[in-house]
Protein backbone atom coordinates (compact mmCIF):
# COMPACT_ATOMS: atom_id res chain seq x y z
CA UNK A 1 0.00 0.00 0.00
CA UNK A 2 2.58 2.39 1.16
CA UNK A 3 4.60 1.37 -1.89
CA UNK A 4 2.05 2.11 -4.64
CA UNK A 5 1.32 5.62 -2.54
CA UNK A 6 4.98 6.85 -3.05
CA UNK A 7 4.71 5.46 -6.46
CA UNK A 8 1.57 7.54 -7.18
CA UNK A 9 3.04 10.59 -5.37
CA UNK A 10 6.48 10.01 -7.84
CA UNK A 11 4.80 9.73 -10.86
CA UNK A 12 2.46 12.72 -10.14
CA UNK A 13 5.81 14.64 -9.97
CA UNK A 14 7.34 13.56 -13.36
CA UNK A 15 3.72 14.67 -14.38
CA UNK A 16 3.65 18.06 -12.66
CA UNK A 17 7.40 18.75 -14.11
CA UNK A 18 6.71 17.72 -17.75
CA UNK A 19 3.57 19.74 -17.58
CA UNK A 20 5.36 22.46 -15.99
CA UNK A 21 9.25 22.34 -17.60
CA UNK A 22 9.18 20.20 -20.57
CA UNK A 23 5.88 21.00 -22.78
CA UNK A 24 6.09 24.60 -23.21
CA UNK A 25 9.79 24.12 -24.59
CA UNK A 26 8.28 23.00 -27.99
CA UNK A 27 6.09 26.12 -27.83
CA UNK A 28 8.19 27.83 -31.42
CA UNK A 29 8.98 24.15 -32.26
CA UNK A 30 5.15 23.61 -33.09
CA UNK A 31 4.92 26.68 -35.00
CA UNK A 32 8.11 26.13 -36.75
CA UNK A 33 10.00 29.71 -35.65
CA UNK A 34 13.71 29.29 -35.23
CA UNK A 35 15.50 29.87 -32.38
CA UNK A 36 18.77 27.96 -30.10
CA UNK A 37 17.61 24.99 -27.85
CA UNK A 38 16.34 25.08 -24.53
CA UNK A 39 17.36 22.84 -21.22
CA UNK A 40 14.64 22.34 -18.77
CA UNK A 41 14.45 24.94 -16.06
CA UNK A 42 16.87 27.36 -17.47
CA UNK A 43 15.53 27.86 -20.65
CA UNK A 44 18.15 29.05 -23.50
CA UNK A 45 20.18 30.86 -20.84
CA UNK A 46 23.23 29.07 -21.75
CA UNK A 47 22.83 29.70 -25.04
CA UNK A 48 21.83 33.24 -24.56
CA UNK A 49 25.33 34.20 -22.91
CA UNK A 50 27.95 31.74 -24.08
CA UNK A 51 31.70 32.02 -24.58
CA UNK A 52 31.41 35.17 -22.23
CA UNK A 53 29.40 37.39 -24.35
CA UNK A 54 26.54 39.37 -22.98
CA UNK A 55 22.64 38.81 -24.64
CA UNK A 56 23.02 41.87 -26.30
CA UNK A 57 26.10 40.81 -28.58
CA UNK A 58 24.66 36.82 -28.72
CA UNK A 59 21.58 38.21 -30.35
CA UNK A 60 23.47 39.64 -32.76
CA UNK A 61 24.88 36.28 -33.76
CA UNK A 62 21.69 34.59 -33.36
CA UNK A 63 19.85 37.41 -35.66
CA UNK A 64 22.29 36.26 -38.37
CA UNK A 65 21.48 32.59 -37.58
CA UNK A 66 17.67 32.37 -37.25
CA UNK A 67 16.61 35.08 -38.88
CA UNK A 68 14.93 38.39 -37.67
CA UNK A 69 12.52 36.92 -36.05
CA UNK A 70 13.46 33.96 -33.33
CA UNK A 71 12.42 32.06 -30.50
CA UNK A 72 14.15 31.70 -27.27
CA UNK A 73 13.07 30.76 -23.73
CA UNK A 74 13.20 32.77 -20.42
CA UNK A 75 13.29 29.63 -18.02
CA UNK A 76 10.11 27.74 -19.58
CA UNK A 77 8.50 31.05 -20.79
CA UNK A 78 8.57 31.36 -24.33
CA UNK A 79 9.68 34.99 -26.06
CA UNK A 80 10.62 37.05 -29.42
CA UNK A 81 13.69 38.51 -30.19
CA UNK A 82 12.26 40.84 -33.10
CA UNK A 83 14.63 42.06 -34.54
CA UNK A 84 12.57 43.35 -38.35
CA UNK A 85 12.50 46.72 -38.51
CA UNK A 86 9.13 47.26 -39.71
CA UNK A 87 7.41 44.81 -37.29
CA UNK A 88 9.70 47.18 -34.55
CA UNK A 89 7.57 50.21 -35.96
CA UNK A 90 4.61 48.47 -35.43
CA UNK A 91 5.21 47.15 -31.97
CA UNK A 92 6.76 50.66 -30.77
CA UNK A 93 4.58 53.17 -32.61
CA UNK A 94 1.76 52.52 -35.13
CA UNK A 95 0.35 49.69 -33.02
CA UNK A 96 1.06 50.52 -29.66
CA UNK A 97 -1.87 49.89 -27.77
CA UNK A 98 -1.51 46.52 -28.81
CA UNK A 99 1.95 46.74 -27.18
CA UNK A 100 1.92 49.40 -24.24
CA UNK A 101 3.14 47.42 -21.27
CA UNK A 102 6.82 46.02 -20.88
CA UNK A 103 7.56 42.50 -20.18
CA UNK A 104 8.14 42.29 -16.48
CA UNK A 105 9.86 38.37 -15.59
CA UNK A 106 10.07 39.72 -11.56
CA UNK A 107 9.59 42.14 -9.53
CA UNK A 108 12.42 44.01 -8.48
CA UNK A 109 11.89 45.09 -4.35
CA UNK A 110 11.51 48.10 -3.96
CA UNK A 111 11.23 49.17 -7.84
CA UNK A 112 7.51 47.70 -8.12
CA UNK A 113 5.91 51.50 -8.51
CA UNK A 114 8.56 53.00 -10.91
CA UNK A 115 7.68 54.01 -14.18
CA UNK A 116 9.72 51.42 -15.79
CA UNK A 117 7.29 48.45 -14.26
CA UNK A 118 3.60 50.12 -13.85
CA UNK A 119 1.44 48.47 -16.54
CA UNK A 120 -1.66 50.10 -18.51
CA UNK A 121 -3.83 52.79 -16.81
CA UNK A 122 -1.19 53.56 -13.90
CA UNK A 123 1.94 53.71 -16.43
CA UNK A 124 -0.70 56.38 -18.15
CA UNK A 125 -1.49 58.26 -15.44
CA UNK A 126 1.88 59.01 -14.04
CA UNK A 127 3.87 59.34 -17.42
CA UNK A 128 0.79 62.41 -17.96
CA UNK A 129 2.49 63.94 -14.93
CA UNK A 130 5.50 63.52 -15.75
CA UNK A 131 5.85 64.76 -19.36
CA UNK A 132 6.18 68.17 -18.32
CA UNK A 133 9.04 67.78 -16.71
CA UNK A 134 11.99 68.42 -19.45
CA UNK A 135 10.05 70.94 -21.80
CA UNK A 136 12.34 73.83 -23.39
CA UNK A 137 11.23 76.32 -20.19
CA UNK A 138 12.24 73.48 -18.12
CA UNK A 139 15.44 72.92 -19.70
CA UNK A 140 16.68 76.69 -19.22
CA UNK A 141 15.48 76.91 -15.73
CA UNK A 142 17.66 73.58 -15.02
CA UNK A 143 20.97 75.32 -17.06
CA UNK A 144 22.41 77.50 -14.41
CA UNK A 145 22.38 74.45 -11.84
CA UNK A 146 23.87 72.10 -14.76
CA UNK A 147 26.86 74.44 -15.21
CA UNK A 148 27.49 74.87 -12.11
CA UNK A 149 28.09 71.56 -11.68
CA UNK A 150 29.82 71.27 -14.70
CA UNK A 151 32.42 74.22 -13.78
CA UNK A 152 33.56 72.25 -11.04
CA UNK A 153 34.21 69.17 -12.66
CA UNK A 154 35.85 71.41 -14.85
CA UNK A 155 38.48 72.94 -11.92
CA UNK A 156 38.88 69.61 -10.75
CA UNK A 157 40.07 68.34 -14.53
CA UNK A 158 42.53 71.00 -14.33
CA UNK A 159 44.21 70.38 -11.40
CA UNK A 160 45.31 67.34 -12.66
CA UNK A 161 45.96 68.57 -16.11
CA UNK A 162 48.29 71.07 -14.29
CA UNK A 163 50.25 67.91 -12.69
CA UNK A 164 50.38 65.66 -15.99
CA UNK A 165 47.92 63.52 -14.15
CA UNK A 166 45.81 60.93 -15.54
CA UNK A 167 42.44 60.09 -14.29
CA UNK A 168 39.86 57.45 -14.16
CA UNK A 169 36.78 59.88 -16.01
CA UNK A 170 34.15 57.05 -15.37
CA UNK A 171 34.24 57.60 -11.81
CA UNK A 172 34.41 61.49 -11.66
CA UNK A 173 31.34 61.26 -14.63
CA UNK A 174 29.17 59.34 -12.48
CA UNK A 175 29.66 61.67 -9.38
CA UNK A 176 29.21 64.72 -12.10
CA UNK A 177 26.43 62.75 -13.84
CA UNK A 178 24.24 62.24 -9.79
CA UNK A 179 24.82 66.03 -9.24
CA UNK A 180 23.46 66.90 -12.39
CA UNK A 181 20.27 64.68 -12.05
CA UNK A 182 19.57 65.45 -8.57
CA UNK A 183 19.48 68.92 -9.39
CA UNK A 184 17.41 68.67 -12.15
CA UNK A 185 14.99 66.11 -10.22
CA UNK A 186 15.16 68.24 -7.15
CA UNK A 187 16.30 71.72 -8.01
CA UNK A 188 19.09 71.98 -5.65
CA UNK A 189 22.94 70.93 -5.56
CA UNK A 190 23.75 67.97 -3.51
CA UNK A 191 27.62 68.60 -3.63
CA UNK A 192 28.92 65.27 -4.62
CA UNK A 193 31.98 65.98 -6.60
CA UNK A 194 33.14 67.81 -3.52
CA UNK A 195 33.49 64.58 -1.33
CA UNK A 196 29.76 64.97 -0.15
CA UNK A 197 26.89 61.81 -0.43
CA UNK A 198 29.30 59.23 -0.93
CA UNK A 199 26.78 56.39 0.52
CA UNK A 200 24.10 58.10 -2.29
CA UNK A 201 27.16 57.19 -5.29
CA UNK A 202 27.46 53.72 -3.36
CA UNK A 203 23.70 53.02 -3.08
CA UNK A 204 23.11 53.91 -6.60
CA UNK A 205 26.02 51.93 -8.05
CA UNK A 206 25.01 48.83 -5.74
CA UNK A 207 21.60 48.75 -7.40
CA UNK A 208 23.25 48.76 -10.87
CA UNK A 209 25.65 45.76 -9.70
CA UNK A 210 22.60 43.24 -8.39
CA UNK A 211 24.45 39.58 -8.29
CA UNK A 212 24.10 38.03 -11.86
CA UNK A 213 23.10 34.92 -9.70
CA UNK A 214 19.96 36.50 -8.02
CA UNK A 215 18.92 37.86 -11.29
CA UNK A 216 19.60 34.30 -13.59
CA UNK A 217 17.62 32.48 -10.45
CA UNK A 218 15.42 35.18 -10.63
CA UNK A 219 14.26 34.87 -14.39
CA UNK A 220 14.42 31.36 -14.11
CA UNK A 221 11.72 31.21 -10.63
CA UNK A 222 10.06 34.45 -10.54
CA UNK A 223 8.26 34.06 -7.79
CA UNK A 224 10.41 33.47 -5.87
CA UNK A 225 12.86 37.16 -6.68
CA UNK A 226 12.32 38.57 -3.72
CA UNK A 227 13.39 35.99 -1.84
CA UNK A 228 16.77 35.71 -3.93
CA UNK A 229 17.15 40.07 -3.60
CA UNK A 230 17.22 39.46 -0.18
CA UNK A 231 20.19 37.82 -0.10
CA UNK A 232 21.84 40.72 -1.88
CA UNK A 233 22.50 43.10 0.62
CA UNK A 234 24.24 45.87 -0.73
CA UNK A 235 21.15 46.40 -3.49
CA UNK A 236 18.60 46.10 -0.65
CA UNK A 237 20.37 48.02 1.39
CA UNK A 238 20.60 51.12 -2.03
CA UNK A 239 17.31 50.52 -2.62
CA UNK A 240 16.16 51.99 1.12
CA UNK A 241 19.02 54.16 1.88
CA UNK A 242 17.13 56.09 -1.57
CA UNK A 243 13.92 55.57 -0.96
CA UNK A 244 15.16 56.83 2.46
CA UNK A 245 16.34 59.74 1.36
CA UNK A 246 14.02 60.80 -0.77
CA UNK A 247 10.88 60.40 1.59
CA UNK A 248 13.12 62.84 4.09
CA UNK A 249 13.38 65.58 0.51
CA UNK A 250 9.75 65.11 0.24
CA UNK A 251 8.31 65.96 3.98
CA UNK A 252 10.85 68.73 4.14
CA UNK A 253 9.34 70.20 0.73
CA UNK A 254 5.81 69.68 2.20
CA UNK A 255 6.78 71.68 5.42
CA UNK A 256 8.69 74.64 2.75
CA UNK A 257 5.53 74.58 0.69
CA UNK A 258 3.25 75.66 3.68
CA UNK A 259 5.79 78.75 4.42
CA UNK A 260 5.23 79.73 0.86
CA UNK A 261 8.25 78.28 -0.96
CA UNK A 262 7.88 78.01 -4.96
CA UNK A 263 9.77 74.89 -6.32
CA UNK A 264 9.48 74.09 -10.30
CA UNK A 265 11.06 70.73 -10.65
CA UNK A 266 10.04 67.40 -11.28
CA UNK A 267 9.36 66.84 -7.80
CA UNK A 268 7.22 69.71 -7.18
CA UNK A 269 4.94 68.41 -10.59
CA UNK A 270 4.82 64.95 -8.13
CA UNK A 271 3.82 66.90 -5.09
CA UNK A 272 1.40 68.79 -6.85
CA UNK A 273 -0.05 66.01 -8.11
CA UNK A 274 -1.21 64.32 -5.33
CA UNK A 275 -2.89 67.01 -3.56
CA UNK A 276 -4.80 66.78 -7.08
CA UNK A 277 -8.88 66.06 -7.08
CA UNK A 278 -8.97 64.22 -10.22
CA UNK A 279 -8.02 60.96 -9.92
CA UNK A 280 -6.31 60.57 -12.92
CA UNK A 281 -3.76 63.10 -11.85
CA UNK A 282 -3.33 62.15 -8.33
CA UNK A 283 -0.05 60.48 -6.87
CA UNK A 284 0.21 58.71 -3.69
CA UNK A 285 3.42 59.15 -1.65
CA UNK A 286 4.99 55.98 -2.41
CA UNK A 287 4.53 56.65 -5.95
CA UNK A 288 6.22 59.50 -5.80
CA UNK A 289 8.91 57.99 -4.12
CA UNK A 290 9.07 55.18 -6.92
CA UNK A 291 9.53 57.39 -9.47
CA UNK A 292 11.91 60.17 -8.12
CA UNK A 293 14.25 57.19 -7.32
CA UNK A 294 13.86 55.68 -10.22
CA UNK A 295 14.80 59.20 -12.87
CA UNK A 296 17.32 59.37 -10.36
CA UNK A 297 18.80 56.22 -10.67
CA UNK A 298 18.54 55.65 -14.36
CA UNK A 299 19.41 59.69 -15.41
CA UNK A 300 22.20 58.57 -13.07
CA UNK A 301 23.41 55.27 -14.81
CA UNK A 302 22.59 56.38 -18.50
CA UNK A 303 24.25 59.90 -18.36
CA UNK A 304 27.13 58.59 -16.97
CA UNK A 305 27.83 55.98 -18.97
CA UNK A 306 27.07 57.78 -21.98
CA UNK A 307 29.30 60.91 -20.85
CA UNK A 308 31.88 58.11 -20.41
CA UNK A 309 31.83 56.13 -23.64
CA UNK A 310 31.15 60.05 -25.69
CA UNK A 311 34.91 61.12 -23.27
CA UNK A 312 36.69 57.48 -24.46
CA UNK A 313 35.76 57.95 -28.39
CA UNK A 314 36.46 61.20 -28.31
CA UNK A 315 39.80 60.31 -26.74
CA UNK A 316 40.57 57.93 -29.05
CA UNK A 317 39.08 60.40 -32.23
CA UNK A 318 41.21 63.56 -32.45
CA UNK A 319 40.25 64.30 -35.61
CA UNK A 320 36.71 64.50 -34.45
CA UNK A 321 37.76 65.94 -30.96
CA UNK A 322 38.98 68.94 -33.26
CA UNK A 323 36.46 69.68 -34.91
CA UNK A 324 33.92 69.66 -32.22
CA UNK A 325 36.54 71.73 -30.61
CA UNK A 326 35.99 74.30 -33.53
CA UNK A 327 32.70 74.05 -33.67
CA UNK A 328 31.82 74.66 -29.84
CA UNK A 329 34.84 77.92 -30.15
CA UNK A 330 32.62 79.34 -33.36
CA UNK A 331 29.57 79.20 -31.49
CA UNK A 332 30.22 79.80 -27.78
CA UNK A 333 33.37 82.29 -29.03
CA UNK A 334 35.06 82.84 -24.84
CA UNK A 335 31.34 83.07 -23.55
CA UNK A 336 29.94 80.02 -21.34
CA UNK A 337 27.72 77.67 -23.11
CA UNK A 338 23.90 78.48 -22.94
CA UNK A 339 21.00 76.75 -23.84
CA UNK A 340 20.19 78.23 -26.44
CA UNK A 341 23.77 77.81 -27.75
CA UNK A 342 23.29 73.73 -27.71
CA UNK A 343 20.85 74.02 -30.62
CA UNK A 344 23.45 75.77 -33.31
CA UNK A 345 25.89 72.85 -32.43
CA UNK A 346 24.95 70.28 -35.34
CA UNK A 347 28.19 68.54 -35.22
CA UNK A 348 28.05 68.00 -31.45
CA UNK A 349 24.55 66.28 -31.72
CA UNK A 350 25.92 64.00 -34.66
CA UNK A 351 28.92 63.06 -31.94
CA UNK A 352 26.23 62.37 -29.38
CA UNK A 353 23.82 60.42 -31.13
CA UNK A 354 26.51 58.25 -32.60
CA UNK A 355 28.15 57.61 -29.62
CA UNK A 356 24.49 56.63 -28.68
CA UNK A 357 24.56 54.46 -31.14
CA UNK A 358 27.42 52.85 -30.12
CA UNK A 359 26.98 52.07 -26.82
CA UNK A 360 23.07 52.43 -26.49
CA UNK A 361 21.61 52.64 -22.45
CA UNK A 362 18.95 50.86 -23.43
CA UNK A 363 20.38 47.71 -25.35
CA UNK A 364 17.49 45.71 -25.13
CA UNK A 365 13.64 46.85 -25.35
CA UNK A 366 11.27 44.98 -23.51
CA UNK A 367 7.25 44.76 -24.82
CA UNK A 368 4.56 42.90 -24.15
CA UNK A 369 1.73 41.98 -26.18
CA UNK A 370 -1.74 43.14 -24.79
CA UNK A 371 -4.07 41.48 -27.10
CA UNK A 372 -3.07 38.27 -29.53
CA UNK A 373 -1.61 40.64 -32.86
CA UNK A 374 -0.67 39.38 -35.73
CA UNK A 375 2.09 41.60 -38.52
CA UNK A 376 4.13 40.54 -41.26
CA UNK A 377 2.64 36.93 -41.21
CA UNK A 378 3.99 36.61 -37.44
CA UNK A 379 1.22 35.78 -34.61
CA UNK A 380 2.21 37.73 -31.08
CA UNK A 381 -0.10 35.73 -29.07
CA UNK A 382 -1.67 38.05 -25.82
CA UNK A 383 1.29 38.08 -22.78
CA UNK A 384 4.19 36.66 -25.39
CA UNK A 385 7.14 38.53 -24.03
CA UNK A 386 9.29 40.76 -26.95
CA UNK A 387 12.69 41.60 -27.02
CA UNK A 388 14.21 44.32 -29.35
CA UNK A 389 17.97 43.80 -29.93
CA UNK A 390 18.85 47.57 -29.99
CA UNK A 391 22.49 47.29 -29.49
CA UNK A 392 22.40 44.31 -32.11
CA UNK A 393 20.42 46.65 -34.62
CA UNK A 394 22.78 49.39 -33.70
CA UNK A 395 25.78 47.24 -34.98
CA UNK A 396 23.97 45.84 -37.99
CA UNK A 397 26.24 46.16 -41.02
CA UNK A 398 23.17 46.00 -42.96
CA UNK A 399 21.89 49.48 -41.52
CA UNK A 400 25.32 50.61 -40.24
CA UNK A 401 28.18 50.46 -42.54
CA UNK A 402 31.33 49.83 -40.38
CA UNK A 403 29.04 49.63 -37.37
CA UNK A 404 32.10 49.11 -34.90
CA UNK A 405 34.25 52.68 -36.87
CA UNK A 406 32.94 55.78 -34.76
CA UNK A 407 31.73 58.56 -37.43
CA UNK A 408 29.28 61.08 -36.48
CA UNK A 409 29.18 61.59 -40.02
CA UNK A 410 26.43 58.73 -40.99
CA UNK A 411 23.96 61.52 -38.56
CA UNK A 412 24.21 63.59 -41.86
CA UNK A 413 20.49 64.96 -42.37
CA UNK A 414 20.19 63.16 -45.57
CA UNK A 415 21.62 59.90 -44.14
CA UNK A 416 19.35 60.21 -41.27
CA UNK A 417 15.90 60.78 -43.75
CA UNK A 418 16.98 57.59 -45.83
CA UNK A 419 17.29 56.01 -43.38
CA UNK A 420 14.34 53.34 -41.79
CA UNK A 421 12.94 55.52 -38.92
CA UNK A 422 13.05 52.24 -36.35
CA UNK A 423 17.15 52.02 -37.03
CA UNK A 424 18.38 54.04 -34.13
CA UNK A 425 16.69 53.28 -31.00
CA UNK A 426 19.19 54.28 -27.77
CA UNK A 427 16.07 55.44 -25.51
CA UNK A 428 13.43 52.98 -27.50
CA UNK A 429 10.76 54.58 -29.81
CA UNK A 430 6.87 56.11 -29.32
CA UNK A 431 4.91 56.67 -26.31
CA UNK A 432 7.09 54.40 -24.04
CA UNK A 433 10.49 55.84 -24.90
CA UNK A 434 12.70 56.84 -21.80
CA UNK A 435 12.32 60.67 -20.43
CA UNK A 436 14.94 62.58 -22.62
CA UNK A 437 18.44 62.37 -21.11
CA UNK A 438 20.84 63.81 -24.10
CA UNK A 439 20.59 67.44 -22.30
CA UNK A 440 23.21 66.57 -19.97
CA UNK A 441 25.09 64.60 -21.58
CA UNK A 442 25.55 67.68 -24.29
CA UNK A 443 26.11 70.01 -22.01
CA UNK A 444 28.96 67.87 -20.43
CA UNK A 445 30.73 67.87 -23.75
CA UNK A 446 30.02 71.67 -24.82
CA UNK A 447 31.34 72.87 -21.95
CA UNK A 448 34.22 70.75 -21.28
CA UNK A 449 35.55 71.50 -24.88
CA UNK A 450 34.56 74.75 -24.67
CA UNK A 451 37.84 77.47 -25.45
CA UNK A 452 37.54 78.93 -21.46
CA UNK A 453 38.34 75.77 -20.71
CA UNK A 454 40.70 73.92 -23.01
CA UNK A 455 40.62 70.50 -21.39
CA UNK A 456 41.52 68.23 -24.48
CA UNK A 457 41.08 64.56 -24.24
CA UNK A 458 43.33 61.63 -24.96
CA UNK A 459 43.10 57.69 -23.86
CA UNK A 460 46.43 56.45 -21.27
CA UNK A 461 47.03 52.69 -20.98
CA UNK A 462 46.86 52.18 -16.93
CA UNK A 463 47.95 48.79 -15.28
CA UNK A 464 46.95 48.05 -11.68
């Protein structure tokens, strides 16, 4: 008796875990899309980041091998890479009702309310708010902080320039990069490149380093995420020291606001938004929370890493170093750079947006399909997760001649208007594209070429 019970209990098992693991892997199998092979449980991880490359540059290979459309598995979930450029347009833009929500595999603690993860009516309701936020008006108001920031950085370059020094300009970018945002998201200097807020620069680059084994086991069981983020400490303990921090900003604006204070930054539009009557414009506290640490957090990572990577190829470009030089010296002439000044510089947009092309913040896009859709003879079947290989359609030699040479050249307005609108992607496409973050990263470059200055950049080899 006991015997055929365990039996019974053992078979049920095999049952539940070839329900559970092993059926959905023939999910593109059945409808004969392409794609590498998945393992039980993981899914086509392995395949996904072999011989030490990153998804991003494995979907380029596997674009070239299956085709622009392919099949892979997230654990035993099924998803797209789409990588056709006309299906992207209708995904991101024509058809994007269809699509409006990203994929979500887990919840990230913490990170549950940011704009990044809210789904449908919410994601509506608080991007409305937030739109306003980096309008022309808004931009001005924001310069004078920006350059402030930006002068010191500046004297700090020199000093070292003065000595022969060379310098590690990821690290001093991200600490410029967190002043710059802050003040932007909060209208007020927080001092970091002046040895101030060093746990803020550690708890924002702890969130960006979460263990690679928490997030694998994470896509793999995503139920159970929170449980594996809780055994990274340093994120956990990022995500509350800001969320901390920026609950304190908030009850000291509330108490400023009653003495008659006017603030006109992106926190303020928050604020004023939940003391709104209409529902649709009305933010609760932890939303606002959620979101100022999140703009803070991602203007943080993506304008420092794109500062970075726009320093290094201009480093390693002096022909094109020079002739931003001359460009920013015709315009600006010994004044400081303006806002209005950023506009005239064509050639300095061309070196941003191919640097952005390069090395894109947002390598992969993540959608979701709303409702089953079907384009190009392709089925997108309602919840299907879709990935768009930006960085792989960034490097296409297809779209991008020489996609690995840096030349700000192929941003040439009639390059750009032959050119298939869904090509360049760096901060996604349509109504779900990230809040615009070039600004900074402009006025970075501007003014640190700028003739008052004369800081000129060039790459050193460096051993530890």
């Amino acid at each position: 008796m006991v015997s055929f019970f365990w039996c019974t209990v053992i078979a049920l098992i095999i049952f539940w875990f070839y329900v559970k693991f092993i059926v959905p892997l023939r999910y593109f199998k059945r409808l004969g899309i392409p794609g590498p092979s998945p393992i039980p449980i993981i899914g086509t991880l392995a395949a996904d980041t072999k011989d030490g490359k990153g998804n991003h540059e494995v979907q380029q290979i596997h674009l070239e091998k299956y085709g622009r459309v392919y099949g892979f598995f997230v654990g035993s979930m099924p998803a797209y890479v789409v990588g056709d450029l006309d299906i992207i347009k209708n995904i991101l833009i024509k058809e994007f009702p269809a699509f409006s929500n990203r994929a979500m595999f887990f919840k990230t603690p913490g990170l549950e309310k940011s704009l990044a993860n809210l789904r449908d009516t919410d994601w509506k309701r608080i991007r409305t708010v937030l739109n306003p936020t980096y309008t022309t008006s808004k931009m001005k108001q924001m310069f004078p902080l920006v350059n402030d920031s930006v002068d010191t950085f500046i004297r700090k370059m020199e000093r070292v320039a003065d000595k022969n020094q060379s310098i590690d300009v990821s690290d001093w970018l991200k600490q410029l990069s967190l002043e710059i945002i802050t003040a932007s998201a909060f209208g007020a200097k927080c001092n970091v490149q002046n040895g101030g807020h060093d746990r803020l620069i550690n708890s924002a680059t702890a969130i960006f380093k979460m263990n690679p084994t928490v997030i694998a086991l994470s896509f793999m069981m995503p139920r159970l995420a929170p449980l594996f983020a809780a055994f990274d400490k340093s994120f956990m303990n990022g995500v509350k020291y800001i969320d901390k921090a920026v609950a304190s900003i908030i009850k000291m604006r509330r108490q400023e606001g009653a003495t008659g204070a006017n603030y006109k930054d992106l926190l303020q539009l928050m604020i004023d938004a939940s003391a709104a009557a209409e529902s649709n414009k009305s933010l609760t506290d932890n939303e606002i929370i959620a979101q100022s640490s999140t703009i803070m957090l991602a203007g943080y990572e993506t304008t420092s890493s794109c500062a970075t990577f726009t320093a290094y190829l201009l480093a390693n470009n002096s022909e094109v170093q020079d002739k931003l030089i001359h460009e920013i010296a015709k315009v600006c002439g010994k004044q400081e750079v303006t806002y209005d000044m950023l506009g005239q510089m064509t050639y300095l947009n061309k070196v941003i947006h191919e640097s952005l092309r390069m090395y894109p913040p947002g390598y992969i896009l993540l959608r979701e399909a709303t409702t089953t859709f079907q384009c190009n003879g392709y089925t997108f079947p309602k919840g299907i997760p879709i990935f768009i290989p930006a960085y792989a359609l960034h490097h296409d030699n297809d779209i991008w001649p020489e996609p690995y040479r840096f030349n700000p050249e192929r941003f040439n307005k009639d390059l750009v208007e032959a050119r298939h609108p869904c090509a360049y992607m760096p901060f996604g496409l349509g109504p779900r594209n990230c809040i615009e973050t070039e600004i900074p990263i402009q006025v970075t470059a501007a003014t640190t070429l700028a003739p008052k200055n004369s800081v000129y950049l060039r790459v050193m080899s460096h051993t530890s």
